[in-house]
C-alpha atoms as a PDB file:
ATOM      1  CA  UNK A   1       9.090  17.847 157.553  1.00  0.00           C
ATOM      2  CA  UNK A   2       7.184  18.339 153.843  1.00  0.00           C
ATOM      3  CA  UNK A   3       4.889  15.573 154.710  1.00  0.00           C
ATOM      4  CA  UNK A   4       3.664  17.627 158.102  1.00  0.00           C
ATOM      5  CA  UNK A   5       3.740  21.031 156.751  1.00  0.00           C
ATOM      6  CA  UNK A   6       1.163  19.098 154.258  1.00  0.00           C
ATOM      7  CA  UNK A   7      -1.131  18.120 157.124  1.00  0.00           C
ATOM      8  CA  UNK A   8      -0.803  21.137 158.510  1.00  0.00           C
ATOM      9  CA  UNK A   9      -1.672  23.059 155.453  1.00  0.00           C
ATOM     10  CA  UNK A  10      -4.904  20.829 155.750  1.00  0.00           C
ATOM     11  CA  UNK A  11      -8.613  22.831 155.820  1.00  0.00           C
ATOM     12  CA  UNK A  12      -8.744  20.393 158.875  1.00  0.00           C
ATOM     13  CA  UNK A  13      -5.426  20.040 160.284  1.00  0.00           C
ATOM     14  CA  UNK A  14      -4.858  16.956 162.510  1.00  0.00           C
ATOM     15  CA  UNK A  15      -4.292  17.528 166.287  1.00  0.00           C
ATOM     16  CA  UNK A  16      -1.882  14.569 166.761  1.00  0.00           C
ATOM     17  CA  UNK A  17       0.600  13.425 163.949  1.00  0.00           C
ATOM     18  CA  UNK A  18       2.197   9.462 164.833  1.00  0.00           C
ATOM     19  CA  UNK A  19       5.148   9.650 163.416  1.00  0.00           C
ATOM     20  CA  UNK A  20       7.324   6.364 161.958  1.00  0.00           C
ATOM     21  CA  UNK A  21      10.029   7.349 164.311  1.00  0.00           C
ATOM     22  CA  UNK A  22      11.195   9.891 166.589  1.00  0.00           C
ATOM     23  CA  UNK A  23      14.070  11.589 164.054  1.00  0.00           C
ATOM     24  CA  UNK A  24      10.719  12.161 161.646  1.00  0.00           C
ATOM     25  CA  UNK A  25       8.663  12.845 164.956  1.00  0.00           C
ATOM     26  CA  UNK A  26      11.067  16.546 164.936  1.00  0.00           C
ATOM     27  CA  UNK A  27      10.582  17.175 161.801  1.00  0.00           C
ATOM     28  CA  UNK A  28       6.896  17.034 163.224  1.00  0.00           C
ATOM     29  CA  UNK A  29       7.435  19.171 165.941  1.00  0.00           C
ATOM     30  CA  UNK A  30       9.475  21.748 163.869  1.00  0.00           C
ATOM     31  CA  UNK A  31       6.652  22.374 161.273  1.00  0.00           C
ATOM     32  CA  UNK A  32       4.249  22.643 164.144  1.00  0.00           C
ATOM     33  CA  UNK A  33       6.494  25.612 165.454  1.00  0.00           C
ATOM     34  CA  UNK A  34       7.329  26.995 162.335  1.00  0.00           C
ATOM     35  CA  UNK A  35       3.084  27.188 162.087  1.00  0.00           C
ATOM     36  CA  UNK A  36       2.915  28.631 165.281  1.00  0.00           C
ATOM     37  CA  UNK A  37       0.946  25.622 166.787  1.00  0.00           C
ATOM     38  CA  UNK A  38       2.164  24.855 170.459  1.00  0.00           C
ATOM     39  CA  UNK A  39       2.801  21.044 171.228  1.00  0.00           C
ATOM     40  CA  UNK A  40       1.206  19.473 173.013  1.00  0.00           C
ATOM     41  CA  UNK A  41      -2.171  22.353 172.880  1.00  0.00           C
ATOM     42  CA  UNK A  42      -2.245  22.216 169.507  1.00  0.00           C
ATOM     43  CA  UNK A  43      -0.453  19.323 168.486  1.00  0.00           C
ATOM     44  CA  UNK A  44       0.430  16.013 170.104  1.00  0.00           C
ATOM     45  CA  UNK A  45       3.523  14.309 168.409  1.00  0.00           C
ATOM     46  CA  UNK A  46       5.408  11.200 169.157  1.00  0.00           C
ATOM     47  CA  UNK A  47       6.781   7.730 168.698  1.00  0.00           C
ATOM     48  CA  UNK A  48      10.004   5.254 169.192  1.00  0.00           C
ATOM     49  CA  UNK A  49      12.054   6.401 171.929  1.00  0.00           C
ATOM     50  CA  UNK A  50      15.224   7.424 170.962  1.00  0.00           C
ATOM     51  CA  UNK A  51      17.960   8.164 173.336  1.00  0.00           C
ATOM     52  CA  UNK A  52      17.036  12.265 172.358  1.00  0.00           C
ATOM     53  CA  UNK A  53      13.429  11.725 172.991  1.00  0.00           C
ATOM     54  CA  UNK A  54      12.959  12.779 176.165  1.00  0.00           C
ATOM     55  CA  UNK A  55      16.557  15.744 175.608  1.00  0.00           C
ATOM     56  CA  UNK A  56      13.831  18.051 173.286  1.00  0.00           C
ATOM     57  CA  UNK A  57      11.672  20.206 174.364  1.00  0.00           C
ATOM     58  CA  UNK A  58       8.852  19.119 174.650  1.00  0.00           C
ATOM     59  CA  UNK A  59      10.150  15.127 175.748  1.00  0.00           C
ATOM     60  CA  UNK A  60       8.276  13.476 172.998  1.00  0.00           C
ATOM     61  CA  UNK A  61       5.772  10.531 174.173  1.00  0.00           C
ATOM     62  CA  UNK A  62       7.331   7.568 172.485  1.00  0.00           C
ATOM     63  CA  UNK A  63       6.335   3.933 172.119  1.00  0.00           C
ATOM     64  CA  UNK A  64       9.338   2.353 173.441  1.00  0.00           C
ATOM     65  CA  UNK A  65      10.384  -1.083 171.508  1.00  0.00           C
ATOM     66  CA  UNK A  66      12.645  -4.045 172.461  1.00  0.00           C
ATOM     67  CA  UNK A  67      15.012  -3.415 169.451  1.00  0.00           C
ATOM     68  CA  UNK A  68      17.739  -6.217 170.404  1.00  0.00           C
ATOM     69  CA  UNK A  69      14.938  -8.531 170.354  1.00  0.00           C
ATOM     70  CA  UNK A  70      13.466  -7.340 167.683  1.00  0.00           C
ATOM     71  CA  UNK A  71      17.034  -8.215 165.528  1.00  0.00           C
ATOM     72  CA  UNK A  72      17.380 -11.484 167.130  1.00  0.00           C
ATOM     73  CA  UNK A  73      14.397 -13.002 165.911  1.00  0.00           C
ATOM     74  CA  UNK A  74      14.712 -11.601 162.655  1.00  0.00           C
ATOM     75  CA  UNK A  75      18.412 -12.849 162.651  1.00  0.00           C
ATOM     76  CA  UNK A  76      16.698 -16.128 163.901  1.00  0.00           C
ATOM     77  CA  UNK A  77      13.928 -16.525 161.105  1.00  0.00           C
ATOM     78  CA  UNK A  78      16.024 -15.177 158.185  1.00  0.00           C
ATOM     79  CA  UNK A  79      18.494 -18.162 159.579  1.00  0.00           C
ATOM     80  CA  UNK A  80      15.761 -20.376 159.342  1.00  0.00           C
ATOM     81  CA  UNK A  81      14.340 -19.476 155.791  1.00  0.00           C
ATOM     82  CA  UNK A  82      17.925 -19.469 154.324  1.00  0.00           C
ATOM     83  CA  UNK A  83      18.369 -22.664 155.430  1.00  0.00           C
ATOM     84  CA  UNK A  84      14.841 -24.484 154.221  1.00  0.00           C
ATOM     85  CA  UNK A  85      13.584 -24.717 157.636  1.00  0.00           C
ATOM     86  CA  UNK A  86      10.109 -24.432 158.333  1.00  0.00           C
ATOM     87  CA  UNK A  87       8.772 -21.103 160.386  1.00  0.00           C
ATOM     88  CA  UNK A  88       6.181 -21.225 162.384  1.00  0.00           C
ATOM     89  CA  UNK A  89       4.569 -18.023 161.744  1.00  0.00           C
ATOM     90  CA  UNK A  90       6.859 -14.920 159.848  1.00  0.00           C
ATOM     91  CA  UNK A  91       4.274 -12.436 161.846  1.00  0.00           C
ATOM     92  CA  UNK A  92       5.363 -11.921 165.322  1.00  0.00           C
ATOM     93  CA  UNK A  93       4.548  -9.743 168.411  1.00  0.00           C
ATOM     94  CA  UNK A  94       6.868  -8.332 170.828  1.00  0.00           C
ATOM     95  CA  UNK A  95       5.515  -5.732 174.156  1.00  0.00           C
ATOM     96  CA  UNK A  96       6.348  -2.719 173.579  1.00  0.00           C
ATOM     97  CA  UNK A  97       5.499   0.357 176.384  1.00  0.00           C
ATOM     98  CA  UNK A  98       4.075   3.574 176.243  1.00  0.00           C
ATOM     99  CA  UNK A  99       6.768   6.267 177.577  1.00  0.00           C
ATOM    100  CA  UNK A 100       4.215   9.400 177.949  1.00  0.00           C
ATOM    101  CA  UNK A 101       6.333  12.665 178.355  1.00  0.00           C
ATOM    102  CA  UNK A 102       5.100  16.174 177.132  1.00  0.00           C
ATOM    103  CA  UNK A 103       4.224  16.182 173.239  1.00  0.00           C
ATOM    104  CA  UNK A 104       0.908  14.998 174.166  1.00  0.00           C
ATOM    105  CA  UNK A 105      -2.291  15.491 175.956  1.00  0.00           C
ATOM    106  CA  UNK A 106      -6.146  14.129 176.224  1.00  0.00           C
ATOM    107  CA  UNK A 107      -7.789  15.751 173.720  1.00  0.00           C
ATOM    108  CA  UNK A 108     -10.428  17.688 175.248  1.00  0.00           C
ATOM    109  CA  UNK A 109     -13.927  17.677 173.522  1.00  0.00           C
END
């Protein structure tokens, strides 16, 4: 929550803060409301859909993430470097989804 009241201490606050993941993204959404800014009119928050994501008000927009598959191929090429085998690449890309719910809105210009 620190790290937020910091940006929103800013001359220039932001009007969206992406948080590394949803636990952090309430901490986000508490400093908002402790600075009287109203999410998602002030503030847009959001990001890894927890279970609790869409229980707070407001349901946090979330990037959901396929975290079983996300272990097995890290289980898979930690196997594989243990064990001197080659790996084909150690970046890899898995789909995630955007969940949008209401911490966020179109910023309007």
């Amino acid at each position: 929550m620190a790290g937020a009241l910091h940006l929103l201490d800013l001359a220039e606050p932001p009007t969206a803060i992406f948080a590394f993941n949803d636990l952090l993204a309430l901490g986000v959404l508490r400093a908002g409301h402790s600075r009287g800014l109203r999410v998602p009119d002030d503030l847009s928050v959001g990001f890894d859909d927890l279970a609790t994501a869409a229980l707070v008000t407001p349901a946090l927009t979330t990037v959901q993430q396929p975290l079983a598959e996300m272990g097995r191929t890290a289980t898979g090429l930690l196997h594989r470097l243990i064990n001197d085998q080659s790996v084909d690449s150690i970046r890899v890309e898995l789909e995630t989804a955007l969940v949008v719910r209401d911490s966020t809105k179109a910023l309007s210009i």
